[in-house]
N, C-alpha and C. Protein backbone atom coordinates (compact mmCIF):
# COMPACT_ATOMS: atom_id res chain seq x y z
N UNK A 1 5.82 17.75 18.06
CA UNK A 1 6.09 16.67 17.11
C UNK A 1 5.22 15.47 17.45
N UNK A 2 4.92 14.74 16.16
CA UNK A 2 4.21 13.59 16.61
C UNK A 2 4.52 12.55 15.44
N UNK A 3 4.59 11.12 16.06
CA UNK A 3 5.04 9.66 15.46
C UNK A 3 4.00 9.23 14.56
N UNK A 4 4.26 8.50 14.14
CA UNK A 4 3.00 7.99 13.30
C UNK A 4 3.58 6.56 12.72
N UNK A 5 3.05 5.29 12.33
CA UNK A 5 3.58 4.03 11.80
C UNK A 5 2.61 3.81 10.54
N UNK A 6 3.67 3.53 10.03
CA UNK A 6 3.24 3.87 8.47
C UNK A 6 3.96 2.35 7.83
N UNK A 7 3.13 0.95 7.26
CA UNK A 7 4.12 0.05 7.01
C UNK A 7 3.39 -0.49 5.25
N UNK A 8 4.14 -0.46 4.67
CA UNK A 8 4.10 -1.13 3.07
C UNK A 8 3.91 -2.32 3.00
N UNK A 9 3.10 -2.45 2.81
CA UNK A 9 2.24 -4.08 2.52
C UNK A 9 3.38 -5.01 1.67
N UNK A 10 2.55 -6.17 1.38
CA UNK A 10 3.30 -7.24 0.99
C UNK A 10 3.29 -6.65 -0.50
N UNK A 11 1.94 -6.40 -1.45
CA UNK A 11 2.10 -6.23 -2.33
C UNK A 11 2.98 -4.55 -3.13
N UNK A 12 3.91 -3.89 -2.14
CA UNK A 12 3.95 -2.78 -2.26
C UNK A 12 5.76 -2.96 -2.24
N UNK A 13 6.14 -4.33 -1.35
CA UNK A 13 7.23 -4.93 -1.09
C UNK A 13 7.32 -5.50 -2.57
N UNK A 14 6.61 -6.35 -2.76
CA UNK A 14 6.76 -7.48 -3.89
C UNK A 14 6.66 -6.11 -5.39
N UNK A 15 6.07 -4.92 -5.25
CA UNK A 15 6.24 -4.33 -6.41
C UNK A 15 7.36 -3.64 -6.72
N UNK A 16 8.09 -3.30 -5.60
CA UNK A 16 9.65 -2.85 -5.51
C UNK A 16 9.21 -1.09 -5.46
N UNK A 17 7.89 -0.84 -4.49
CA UNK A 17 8.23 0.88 -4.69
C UNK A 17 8.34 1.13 -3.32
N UNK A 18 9.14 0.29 -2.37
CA UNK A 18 9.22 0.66 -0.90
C UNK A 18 10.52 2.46 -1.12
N UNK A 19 11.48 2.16 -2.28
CA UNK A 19 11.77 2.81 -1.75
C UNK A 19 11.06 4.75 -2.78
N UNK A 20 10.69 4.56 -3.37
CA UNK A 20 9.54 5.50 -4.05
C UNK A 20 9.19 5.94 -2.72
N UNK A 21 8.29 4.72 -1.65
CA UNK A 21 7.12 5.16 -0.84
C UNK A 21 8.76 6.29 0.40
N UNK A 22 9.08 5.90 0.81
CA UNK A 22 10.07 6.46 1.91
C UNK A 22 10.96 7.49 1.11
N UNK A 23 10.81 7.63 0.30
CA UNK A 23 11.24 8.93 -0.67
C UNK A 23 10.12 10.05 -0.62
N UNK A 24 8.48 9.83 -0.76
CA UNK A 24 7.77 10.79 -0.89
C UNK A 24 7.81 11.59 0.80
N UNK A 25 7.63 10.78 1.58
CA UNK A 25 7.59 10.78 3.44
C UNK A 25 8.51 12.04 3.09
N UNK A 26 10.15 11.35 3.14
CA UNK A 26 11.47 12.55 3.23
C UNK A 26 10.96 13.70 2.44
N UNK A 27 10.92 13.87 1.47
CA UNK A 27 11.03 14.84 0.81
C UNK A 27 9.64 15.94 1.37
N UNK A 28 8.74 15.40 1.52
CA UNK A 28 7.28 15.93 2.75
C UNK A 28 8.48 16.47 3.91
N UNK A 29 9.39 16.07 4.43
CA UNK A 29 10.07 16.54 5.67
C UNK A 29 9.66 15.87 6.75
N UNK A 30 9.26 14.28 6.47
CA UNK A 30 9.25 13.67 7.75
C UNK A 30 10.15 13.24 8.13
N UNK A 31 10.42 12.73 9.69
CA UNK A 31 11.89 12.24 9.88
C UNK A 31 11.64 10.50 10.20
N UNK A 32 12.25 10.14 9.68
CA UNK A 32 12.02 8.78 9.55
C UNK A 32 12.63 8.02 11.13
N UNK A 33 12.20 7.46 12.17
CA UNK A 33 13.00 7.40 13.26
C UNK A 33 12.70 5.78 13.68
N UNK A 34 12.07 4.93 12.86
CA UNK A 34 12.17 3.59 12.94
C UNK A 34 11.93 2.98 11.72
N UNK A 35 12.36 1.42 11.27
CA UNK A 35 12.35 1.17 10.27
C UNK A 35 13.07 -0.60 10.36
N UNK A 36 11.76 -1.39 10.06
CA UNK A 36 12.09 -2.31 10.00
C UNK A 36 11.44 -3.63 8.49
N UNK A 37 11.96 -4.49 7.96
CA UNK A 37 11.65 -5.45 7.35
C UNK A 37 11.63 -6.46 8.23
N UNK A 38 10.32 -7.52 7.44
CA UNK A 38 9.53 -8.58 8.65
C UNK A 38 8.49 -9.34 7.46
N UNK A 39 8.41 -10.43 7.89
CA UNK A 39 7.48 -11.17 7.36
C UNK A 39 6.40 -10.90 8.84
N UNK A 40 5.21 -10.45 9.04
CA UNK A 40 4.70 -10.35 10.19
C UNK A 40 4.16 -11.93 10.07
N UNK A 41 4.42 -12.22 12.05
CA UNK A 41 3.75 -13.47 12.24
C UNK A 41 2.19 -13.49 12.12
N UNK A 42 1.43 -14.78 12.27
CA UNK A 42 -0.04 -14.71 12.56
C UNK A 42 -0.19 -13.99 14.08
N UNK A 43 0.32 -14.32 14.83
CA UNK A 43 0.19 -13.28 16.40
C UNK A 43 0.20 -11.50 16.07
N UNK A 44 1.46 -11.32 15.16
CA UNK A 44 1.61 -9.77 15.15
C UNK A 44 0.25 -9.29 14.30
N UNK A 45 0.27 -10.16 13.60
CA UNK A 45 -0.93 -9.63 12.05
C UNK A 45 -2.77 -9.48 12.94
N UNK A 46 -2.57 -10.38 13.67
CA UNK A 46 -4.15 -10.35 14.48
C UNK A 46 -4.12 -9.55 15.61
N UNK A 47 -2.94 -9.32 16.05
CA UNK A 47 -3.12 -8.02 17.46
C UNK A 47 -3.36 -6.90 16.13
N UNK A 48 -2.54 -6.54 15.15
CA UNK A 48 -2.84 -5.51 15.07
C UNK A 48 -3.58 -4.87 14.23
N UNK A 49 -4.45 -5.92 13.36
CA UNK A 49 -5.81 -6.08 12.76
C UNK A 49 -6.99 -6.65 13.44
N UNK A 50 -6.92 -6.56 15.03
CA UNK A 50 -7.98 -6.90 15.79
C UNK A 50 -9.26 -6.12 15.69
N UNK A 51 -9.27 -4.57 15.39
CA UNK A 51 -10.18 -3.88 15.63
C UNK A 51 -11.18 -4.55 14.70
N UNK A 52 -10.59 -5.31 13.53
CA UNK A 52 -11.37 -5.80 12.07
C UNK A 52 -11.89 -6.99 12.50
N UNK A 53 -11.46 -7.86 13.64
CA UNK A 53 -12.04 -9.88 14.11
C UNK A 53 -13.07 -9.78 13.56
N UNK A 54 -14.18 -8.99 13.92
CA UNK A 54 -15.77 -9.39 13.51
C UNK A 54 -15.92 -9.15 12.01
N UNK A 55 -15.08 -8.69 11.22
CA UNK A 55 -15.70 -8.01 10.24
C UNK A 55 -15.25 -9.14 9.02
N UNK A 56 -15.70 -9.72 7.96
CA UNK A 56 -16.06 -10.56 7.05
C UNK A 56 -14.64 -10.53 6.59
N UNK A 57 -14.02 -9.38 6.15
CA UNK A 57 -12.70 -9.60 5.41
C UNK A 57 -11.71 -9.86 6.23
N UNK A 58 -11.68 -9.93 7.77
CA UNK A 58 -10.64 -10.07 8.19
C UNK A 58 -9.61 -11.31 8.16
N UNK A 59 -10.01 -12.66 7.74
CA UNK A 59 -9.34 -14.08 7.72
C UNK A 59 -8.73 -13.48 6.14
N UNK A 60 -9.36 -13.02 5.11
CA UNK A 60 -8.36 -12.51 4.08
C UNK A 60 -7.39 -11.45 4.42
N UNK A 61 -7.75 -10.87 5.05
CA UNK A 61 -6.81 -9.74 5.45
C UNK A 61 -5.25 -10.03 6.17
N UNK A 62 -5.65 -11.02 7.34
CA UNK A 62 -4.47 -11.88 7.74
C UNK A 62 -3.57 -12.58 6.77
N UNK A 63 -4.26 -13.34 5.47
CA UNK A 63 -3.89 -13.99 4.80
C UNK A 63 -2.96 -13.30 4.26
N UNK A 64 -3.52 -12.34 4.24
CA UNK A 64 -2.57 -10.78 2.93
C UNK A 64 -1.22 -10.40 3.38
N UNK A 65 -1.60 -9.83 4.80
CA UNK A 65 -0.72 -9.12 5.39
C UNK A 65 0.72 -10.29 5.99
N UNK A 66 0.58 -11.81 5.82
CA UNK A 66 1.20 -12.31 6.38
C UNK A 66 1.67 -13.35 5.61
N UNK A 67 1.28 -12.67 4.20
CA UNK A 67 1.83 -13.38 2.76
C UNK A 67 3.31 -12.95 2.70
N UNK A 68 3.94 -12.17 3.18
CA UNK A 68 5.15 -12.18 2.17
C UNK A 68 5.72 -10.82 3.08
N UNK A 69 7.38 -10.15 2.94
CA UNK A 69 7.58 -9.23 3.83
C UNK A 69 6.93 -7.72 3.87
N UNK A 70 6.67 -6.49 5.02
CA UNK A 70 5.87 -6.18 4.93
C UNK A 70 7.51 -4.98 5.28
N UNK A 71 7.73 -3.42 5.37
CA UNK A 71 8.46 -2.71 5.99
C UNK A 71 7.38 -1.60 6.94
N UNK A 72 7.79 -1.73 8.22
CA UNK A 72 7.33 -1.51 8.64
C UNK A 72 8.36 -0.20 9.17
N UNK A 73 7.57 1.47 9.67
CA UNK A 73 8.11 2.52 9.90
C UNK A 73 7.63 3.40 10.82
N UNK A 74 8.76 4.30 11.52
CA UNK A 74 7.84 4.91 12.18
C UNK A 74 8.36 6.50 11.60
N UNK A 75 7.64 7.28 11.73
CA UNK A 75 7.70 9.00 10.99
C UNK A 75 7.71 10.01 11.93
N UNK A 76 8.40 11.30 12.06
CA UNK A 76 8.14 11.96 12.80
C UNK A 76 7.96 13.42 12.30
N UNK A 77 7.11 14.08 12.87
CA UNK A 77 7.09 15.49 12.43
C UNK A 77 5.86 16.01 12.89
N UNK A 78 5.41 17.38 12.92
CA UNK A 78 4.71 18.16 12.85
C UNK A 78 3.52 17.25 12.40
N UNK A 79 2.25 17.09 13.17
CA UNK A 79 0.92 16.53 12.94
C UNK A 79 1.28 15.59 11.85
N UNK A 80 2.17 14.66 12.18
CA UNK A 80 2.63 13.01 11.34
C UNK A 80 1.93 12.57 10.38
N UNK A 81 0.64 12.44 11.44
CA UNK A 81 -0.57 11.33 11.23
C UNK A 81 -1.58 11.76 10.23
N UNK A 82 -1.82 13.22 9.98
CA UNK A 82 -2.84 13.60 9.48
C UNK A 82 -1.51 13.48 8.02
N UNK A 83 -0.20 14.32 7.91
CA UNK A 83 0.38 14.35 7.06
C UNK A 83 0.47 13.12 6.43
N UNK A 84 0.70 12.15 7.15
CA UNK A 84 0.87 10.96 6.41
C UNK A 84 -0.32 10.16 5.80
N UNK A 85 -1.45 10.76 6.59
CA UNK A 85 -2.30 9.84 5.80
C UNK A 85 -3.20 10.60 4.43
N UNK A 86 -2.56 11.84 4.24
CA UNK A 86 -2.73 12.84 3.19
C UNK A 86 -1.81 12.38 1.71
N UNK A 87 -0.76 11.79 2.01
CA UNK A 87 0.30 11.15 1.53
C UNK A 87 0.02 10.15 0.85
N UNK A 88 -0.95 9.16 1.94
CA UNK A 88 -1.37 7.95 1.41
C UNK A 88 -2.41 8.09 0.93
N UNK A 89 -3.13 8.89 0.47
CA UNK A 89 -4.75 8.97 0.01
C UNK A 89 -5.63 8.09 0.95
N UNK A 90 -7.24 7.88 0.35
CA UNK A 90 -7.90 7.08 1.30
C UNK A 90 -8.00 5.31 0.44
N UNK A 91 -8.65 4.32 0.77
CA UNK A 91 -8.27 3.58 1.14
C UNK A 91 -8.15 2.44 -0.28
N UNK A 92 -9.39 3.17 -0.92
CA UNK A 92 -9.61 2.81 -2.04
C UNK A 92 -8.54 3.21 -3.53
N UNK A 93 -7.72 2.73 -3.96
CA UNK A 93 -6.77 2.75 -4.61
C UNK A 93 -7.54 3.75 -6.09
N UNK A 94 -8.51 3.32 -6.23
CA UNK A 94 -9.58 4.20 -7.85
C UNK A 94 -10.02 4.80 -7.55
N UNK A 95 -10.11 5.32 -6.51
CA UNK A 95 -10.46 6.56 -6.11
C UNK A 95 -9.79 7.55 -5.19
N UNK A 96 -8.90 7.70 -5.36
CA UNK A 96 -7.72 8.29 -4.65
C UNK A 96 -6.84 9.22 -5.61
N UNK A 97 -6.55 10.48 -5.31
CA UNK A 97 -6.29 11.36 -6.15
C UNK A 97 -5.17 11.28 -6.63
N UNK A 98 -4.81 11.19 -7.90
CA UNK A 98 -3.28 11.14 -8.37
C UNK A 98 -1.92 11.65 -7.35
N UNK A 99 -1.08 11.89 -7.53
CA UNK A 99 -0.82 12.24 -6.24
C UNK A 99 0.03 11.84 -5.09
N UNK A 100 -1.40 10.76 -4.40
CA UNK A 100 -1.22 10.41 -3.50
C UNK A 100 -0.52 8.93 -3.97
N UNK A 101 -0.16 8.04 -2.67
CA UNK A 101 0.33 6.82 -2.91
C UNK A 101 -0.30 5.62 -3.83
N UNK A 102 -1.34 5.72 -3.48
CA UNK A 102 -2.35 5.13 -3.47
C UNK A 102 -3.22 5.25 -4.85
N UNK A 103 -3.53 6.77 -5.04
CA UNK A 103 -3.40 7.36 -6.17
C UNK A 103 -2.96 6.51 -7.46
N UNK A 104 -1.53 6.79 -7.09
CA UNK A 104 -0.16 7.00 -8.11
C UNK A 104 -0.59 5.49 -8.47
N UNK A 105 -0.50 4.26 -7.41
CA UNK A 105 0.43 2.83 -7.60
C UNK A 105 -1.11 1.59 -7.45
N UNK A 106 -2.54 1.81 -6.70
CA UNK A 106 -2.94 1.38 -5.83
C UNK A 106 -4.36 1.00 -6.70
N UNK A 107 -4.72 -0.11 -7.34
CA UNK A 107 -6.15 -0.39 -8.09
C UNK A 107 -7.59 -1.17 -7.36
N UNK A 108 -7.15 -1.20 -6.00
CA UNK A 108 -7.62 -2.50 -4.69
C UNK A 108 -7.73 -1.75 -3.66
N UNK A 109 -9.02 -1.94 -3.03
CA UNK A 109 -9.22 -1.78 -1.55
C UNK A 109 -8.61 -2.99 -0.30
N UNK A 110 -8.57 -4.09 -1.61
CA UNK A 110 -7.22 -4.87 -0.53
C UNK A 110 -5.87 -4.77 -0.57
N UNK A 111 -5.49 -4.75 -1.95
CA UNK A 111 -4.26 -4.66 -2.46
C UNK A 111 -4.14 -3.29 -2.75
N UNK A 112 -3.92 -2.50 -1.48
CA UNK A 112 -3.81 -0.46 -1.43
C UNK A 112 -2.28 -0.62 -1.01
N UNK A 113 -1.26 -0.90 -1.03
CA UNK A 113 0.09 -1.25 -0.72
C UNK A 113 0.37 -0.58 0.47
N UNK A 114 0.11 0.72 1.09
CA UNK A 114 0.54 0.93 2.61
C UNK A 114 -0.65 1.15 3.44
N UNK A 115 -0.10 0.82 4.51
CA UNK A 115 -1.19 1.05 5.68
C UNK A 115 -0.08 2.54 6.62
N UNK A 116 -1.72 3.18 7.26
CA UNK A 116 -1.25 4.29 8.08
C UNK A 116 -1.80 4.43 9.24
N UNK A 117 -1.51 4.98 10.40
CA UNK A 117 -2.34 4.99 11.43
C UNK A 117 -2.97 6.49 11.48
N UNK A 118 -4.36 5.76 12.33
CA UNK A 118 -5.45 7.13 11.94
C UNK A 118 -6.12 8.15 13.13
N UNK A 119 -5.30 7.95 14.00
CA UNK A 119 -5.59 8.54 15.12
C UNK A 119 -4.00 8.36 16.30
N UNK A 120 -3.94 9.16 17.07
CA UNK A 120 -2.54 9.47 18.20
C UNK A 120 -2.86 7.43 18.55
N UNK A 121 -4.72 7.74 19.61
CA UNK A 121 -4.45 6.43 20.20
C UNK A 121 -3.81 5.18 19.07
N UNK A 122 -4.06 4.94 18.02
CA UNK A 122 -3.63 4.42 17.27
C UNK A 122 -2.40 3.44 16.77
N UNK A 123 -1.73 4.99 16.71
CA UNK A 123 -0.28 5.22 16.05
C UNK A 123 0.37 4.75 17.36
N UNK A 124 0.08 5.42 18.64
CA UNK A 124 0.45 4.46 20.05
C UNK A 124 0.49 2.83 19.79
N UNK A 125 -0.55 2.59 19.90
CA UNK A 125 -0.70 0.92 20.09
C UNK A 125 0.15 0.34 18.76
N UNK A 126 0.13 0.87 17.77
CA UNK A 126 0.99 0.14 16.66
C UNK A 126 2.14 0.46 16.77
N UNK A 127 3.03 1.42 17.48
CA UNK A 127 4.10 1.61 17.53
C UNK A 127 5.04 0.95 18.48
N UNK A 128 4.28 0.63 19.39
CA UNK A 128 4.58 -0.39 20.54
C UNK A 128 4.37 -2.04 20.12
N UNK A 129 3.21 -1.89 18.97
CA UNK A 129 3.16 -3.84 18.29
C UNK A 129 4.54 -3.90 17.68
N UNK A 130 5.05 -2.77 16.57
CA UNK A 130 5.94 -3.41 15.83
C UNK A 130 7.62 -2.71 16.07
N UNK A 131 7.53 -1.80 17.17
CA UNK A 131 8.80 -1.53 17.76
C UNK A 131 8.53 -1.56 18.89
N UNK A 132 8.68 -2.67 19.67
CA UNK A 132 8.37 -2.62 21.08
C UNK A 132 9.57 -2.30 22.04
N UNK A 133 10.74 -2.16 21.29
CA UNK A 133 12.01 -1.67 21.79
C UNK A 133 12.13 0.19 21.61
N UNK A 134 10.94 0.53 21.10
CA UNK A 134 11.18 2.12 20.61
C UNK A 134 11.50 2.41 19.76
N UNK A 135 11.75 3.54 19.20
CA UNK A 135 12.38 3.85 17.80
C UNK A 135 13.62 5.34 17.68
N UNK A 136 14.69 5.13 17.45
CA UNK A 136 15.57 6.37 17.51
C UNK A 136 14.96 7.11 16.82
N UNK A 137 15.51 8.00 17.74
CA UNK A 137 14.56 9.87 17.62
C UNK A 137 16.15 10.41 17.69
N UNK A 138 16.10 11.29 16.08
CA UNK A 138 17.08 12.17 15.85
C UNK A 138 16.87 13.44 15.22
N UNK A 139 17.84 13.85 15.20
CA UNK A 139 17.81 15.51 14.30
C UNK A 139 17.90 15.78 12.75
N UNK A 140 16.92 15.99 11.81
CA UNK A 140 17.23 16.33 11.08
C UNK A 140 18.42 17.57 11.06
N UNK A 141 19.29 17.64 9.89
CA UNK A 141 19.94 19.32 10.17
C UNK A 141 19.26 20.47 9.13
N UNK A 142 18.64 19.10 8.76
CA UNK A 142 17.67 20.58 7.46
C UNK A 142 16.41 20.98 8.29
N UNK A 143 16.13 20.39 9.06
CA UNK A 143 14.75 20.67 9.98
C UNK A 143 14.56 22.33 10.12
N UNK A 144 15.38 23.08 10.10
CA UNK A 144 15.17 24.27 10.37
C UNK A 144 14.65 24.92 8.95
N UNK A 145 14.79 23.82 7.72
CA UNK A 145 14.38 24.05 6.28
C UNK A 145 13.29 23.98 6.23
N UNK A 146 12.62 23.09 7.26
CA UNK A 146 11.16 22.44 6.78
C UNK A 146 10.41 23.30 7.76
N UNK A 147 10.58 23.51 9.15
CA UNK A 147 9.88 24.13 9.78
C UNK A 147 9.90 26.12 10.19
N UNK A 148 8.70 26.50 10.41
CA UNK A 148 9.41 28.12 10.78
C UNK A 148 9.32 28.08 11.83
């Protein structure tokens, strides 16, 4: 099994399809094992959009992400990360296959409503920014539905 943090932007909050987005996850057979609402501070928003400091969009990007509340999650299952970010299409909202999240809801490479993590090291370091207390790990009872 593997985690993955998966959190719905401001504009994805403000469109009211948080719970659409955590409906497609379940029904995929992920197990949902953290889950929080947050306005992220300027501290949380720049640790964990640091890899971006040098890059031109990042002072908008802060701006974005620290506009308004964001839900932030963590997922569990069978290769998470690749599943989830199959889920979310890629990054660009018009070009993203029906479908997907992104697809479906998403017309902006800024305004793409969820973010996903894209690698183990990744999904590590963000899972520790925005649950630094951990996240309950439980049993599905249908799990034996989803997996052979």
């Amino acid at each position: 099994m593997q985690t993955t943090f998966v959190m719905v932007k401001p504009d994805g909050v403000q469109r009211g399809l948080v719970g659409e987005i955590i409906g497609r996850f379940e029904q995929k057979g992920l197990r949902l094992v953290g889950l929080r609402q947050l306005t992220p501070s300027l501290e949380l928003a720049e640790a964990h959009y640091e890899v971006h400091n040098e890059r031109p969009f990042y002072p908008g990007l802060i701006r974005f992400i620290t506009s308004g509340p964001v839900v932030a999650m963590a997922w569990t299952g069978v290769d998470a990360i690749s599943v989830a970010r199959n889920i979310i299409g890629p990054t660009d909202g018009r070009k993203a296959a029906l479908g997907t999240i992104r697809g479906d809801y998403a017309m902006d490479i800024g305004h793409n409503i969820i973010h996903g993590s894209d690698a183990e090291e990744t999904a590590e370091f963000e899972l520790g920014l925005w649950f630094p207390d951990g996240v309950e790990d439980w049993t599905r009872l249908d799990e034996t539905w989803v997996y052979e």
